[in-house]
Protein backbone atom coordinates (compact mmCIF):
# COMPACT_ATOMS: atom_id res chain seq x y z
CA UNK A 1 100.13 67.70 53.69
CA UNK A 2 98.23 71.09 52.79
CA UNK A 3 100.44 73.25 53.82
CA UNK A 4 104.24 71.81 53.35
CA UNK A 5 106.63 74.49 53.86
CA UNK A 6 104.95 75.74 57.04
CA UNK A 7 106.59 74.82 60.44
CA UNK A 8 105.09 76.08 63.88
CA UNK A 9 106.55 78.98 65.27
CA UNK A 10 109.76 78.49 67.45
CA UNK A 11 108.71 79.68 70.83
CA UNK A 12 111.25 82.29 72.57
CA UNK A 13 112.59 81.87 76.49
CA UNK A 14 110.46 84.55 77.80
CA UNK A 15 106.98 82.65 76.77
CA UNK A 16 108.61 79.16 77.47
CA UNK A 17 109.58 80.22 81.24
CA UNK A 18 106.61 82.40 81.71
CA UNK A 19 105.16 81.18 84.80
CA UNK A 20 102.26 78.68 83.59
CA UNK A 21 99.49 81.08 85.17
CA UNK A 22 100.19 83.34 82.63
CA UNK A 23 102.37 81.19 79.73
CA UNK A 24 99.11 80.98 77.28
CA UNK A 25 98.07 83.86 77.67
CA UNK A 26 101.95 85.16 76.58
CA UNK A 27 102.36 82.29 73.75
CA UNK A 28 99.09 83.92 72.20
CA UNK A 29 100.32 87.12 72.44
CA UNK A 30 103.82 86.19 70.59
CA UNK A 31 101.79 84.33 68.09
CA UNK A 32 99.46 87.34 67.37
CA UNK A 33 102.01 89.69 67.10
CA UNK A 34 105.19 88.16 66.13
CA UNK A 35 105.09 91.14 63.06
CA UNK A 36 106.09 93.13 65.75
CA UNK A 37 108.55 91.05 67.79
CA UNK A 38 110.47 90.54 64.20
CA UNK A 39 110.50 94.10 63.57
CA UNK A 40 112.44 94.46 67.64
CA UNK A 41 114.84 91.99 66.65
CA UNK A 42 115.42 93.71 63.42
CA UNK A 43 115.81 96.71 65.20
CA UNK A 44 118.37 95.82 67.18
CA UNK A 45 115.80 96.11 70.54
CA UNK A 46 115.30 92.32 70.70
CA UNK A 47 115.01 93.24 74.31
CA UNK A 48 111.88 94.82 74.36
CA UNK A 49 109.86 92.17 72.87
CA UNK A 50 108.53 90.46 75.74
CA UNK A 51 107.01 93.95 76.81
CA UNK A 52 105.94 94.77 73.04
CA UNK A 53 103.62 91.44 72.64
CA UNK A 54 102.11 91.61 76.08
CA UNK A 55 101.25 95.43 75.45
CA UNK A 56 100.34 94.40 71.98
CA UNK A 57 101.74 97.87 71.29
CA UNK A 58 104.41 98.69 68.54
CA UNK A 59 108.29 99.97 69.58
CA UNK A 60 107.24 103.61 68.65
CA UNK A 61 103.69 103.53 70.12
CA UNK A 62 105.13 101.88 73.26
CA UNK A 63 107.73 104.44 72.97
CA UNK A 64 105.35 107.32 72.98
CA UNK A 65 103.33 105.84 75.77
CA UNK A 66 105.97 105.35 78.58
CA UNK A 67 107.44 108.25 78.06
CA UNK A 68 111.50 108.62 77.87
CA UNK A 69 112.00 108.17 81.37
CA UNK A 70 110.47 104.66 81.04
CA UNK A 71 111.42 103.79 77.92
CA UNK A 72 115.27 104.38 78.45
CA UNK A 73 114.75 101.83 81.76
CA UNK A 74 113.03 99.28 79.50
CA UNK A 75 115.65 99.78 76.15
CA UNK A 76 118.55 99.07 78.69
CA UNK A 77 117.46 96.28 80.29
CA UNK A 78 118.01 92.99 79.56
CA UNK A 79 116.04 90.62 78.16
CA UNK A 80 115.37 88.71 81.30
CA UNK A 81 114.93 91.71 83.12
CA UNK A 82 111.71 92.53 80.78
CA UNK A 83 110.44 89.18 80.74
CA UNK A 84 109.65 89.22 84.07
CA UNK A 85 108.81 92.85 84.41
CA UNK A 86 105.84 91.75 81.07
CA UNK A 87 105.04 88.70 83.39
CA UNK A 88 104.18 91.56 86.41
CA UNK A 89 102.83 93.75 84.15
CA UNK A 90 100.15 90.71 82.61
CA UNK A 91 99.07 89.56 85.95
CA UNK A 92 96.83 91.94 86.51
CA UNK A 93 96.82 93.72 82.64
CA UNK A 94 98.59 97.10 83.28
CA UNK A 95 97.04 97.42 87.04
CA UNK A 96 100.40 98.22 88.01
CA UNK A 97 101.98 100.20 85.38
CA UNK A 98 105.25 99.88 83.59
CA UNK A 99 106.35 103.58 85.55
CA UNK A 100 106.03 101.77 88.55
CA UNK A 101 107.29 98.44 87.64
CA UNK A 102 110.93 99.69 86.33
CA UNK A 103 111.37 101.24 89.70
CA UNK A 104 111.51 97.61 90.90
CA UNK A 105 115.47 96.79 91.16
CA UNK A 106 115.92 93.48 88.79
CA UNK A 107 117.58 91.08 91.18
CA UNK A 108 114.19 91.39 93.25
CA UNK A 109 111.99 90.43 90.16
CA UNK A 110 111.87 87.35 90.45
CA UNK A 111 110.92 87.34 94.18
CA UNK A 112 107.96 89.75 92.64
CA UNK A 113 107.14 87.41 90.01
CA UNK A 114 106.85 84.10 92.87
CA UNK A 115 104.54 86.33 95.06
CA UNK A 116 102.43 87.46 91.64
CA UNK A 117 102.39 83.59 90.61
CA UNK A 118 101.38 82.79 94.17
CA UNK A 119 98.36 85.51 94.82
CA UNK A 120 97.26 86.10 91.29
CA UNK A 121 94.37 87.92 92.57
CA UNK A 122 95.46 90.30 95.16
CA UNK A 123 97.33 93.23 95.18
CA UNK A 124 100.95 93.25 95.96
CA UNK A 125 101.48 93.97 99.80
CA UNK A 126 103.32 97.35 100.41
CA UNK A 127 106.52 95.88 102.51
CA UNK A 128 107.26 93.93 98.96
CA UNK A 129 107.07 96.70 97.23
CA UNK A 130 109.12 98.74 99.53
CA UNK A 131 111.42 95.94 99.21
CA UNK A 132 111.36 95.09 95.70
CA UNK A 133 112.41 98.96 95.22
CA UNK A 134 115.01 99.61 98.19
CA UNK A 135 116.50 96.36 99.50
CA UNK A 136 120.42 95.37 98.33
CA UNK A 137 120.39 92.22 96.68
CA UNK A 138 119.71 89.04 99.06
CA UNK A 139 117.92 91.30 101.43
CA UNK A 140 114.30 91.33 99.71
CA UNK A 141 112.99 89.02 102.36
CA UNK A 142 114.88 90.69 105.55
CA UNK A 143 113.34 94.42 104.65
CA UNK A 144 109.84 92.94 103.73
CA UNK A 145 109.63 91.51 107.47
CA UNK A 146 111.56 94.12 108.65
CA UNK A 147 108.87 96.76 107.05
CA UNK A 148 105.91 94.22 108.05
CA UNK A 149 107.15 93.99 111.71
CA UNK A 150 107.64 98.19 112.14
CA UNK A 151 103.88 97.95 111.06
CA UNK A 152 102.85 95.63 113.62
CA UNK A 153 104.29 97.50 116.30
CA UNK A 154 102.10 100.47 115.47
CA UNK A 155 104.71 102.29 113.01
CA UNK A 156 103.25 104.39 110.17
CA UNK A 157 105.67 103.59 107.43
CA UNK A 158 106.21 106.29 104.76
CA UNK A 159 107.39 104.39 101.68
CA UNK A 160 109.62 107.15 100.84
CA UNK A 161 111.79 106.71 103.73
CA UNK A 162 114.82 105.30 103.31
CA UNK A 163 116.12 101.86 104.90
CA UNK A 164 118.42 103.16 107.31
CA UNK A 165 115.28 105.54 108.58
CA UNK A 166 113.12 102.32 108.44
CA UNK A 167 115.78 100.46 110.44
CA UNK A 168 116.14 103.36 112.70
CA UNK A 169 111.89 103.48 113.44
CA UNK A 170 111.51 99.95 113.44
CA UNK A 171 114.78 99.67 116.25
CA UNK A 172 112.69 102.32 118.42
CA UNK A 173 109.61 100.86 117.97
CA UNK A 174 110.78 97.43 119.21
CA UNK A 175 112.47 99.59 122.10
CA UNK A 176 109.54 100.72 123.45
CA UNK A 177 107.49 97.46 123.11
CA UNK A 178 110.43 95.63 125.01
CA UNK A 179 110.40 99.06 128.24
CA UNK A 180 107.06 98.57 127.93
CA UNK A 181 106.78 95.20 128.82
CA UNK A 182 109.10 93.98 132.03
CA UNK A 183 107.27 91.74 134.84
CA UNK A 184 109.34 88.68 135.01
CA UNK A 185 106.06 86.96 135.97
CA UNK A 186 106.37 83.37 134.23
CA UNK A 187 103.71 81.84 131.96
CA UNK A 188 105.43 78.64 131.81
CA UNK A 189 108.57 77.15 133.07
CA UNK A 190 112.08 77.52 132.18
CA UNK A 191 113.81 74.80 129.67
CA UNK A 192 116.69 74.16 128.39
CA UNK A 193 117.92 71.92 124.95
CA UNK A 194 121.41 71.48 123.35
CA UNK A 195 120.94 70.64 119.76
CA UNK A 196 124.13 70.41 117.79
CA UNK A 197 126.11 72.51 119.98
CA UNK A 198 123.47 75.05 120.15
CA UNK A 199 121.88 76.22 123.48
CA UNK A 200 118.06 76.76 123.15
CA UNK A 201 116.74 78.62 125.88
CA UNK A 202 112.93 78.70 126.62
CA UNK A 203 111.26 82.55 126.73
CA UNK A 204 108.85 82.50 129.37
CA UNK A 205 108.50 86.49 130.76
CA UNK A 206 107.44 89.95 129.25
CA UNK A 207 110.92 90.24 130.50
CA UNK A 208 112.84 87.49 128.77
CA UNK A 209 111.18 88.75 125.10
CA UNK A 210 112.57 92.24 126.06
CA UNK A 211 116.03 91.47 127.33
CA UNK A 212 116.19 88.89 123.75
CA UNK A 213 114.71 91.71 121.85
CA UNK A 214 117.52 94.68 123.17
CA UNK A 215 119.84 92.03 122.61
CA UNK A 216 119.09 90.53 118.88
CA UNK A 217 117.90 94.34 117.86
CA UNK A 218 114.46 92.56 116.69
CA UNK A 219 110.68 92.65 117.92
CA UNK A 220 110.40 89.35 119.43
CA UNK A 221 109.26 90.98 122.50
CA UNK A 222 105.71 91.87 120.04
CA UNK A 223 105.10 88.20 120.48
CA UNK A 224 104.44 88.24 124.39
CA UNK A 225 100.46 88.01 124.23
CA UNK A 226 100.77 84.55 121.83
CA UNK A 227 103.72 83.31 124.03
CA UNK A 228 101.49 83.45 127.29
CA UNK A 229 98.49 81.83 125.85
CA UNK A 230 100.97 78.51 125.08
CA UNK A 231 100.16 78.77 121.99
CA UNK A 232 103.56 80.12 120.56
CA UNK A 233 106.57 78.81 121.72
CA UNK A 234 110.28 81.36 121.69
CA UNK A 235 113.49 80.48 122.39
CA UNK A 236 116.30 82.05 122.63
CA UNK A 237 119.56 80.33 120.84
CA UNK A 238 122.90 80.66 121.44
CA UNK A 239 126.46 79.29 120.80
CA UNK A 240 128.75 79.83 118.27
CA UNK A 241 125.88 81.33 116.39
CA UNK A 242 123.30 83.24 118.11
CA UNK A 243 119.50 83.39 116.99
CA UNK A 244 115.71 83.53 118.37
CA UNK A 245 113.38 80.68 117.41
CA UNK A 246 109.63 81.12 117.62
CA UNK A 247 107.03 78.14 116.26
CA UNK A 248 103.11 77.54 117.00
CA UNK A 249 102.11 74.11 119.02
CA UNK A 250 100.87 73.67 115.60
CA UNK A 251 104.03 72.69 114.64
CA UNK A 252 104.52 75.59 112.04
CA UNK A 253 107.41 77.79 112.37
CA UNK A 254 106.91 81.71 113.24
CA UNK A 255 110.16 83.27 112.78
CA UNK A 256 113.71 82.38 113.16
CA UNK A 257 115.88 84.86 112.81
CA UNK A 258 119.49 86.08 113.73
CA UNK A 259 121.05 89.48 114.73
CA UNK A 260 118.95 92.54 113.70
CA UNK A 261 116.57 89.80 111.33
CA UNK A 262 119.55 88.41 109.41
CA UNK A 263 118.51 85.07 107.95
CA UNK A 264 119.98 82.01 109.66
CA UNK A 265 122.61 79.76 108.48
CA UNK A 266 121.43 76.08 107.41
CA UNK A 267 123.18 74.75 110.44
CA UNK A 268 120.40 76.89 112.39
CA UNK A 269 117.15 75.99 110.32
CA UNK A 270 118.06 72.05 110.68
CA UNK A 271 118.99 72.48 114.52
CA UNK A 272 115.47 74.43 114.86
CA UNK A 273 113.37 72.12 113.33
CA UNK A 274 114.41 69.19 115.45
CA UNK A 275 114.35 71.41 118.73
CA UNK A 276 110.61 72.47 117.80
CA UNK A 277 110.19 68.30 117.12
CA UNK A 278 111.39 67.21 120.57
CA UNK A 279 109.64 70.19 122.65
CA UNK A 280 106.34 69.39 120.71
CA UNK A 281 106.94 65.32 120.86
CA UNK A 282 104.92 64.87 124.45
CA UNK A 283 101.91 66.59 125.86
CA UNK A 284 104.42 67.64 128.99
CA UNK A 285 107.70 69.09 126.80
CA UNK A 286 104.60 70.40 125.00
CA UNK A 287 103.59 72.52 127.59
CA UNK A 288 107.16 73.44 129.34
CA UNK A 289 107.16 70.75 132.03
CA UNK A 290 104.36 72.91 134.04
């Protein structure tokens, strides 16, 4: 052997659970800089490293660069915490700055991370951003849709406001879509389906999608034009648990959701999916018996 004292470098957690879009790029990085990952963990700012080697930027120029505001967020955090916020900050090579990236609340990174890993090449959408920043943790996904659907409606949404004036916008917006919209003229007729003790109602008037909408507090009643076409199927569920269940004749689901667009309980998801298989099975369930 030429060389036999040397060993390969030991690779740390952040490169080895870098997502593999970006885990060469951040094992390079390490490697050509590991003078000043060694001098973090002498430091005492082990921490930092992740962001030091994909900045390829020294503690005290990094320092100077973020500013203290920044810096303090980043020196605090935990290791994980950076990881992922170096993994953000890689994807697009400081597109999105660290100042904006520490506003991101940590228990949402890693949703941030999944949505980076899966659209590498576009921009982050505003609702997960909104999110990423405001939601409580387990709520990234119900204030996303929550911001997406206020949008759809025809809601301007200021990314200052707060969630409870999001919530309160969104809730008026989806009460004038539902006032706005009540002919009981049918598109298709009624049906009915018990699935493990669940009662899944058929939608099939401007007026049912309202009523369901007032109801469940959400904008189902925005769905009207695709429900009349027959292309989009919405039912209404109820029981001891209570939801709305819209899915394409596609077989894809478009929303199920509970109260005020909590996220259903398993029971609810496995009942759904074999209510949308047995209204989709035949060309006449298909079509609601018309």
């Amino acid at each position: 052997m030429l060389y036999p004292e040397w060993k390969a470098p030991v690779l740390p957690d952040w490169v080895n659970k870098a997502p593999k879009g970006i885990r060469q790029i951040m094992a390079s990085r390490f490697s050509h800089h590991r003078a000043k990952v060694t001098l973090c963990e002498q430091d005492g700012i082990a921490q930092i490293a992740p962001i030091v080697a994909s900045t390829e930027k020294s503690p005290a120029e990094l320092r100077k660069e973020l500013g203290k505001a920044v810096w303090k967020k980043i020196h605090h955090a935990s290791p994980t915490t950076n990881a992922r916020r170096a993994y953000l900050w890689m994807y697009d090579l400081g597109m999105t700055p660290f100042s904006e990236i520490v506003e991101y609340r940590p228990c949402h990174l890693y949703h941030m991370v999944g949505l980076k890993t899966r659209f590498q090449t576009s921009p982050l959408m505003d609702c997960h951003v909104y999110s990423a920043k405001f939601a409580p943790p387990r709520l990234f996904r119900g204030i996303s849709d929550m911001y997406q659907d206020a949008e759809r409606m025809g809601v301007t949404v200021n990314p200052a406001w707060s969630i409870t004036r999001l919530k309160r916008e969104h809730d008026a917006a989806a009460l004038r879509d539902a006032i706005s919209k009540t002919s009981d003229d049918r598109w298709a007729e009624p049906s009915r389906y018990e699935v493990d003790d669940l009662l899944f109602v058929r939608l099939v008037s401007d007026r049912d999608l309202s009523v369901e909408g007032l109801m469940q507090r959400h904008c189902v009643a925005s769905y009207s034009g695709a429900a009349k076409t027959g292309k989009l199927f919405v039912f209404g569920v109820s029981g001891d648990e209570r939801a709305t269940f819209a899915f394409w004749e596609s077989g894809d689901i478009c929303d199920l959701k509970g109260f005020a667009n909590s996220a259903p309980s398993a029971r609810m998801r496995r009942a759904s999916k074999a209510l949308m298989g047995e209204v989709l099975k035949t060309p006449a369930k298909k079509k609601g018996g018309e």
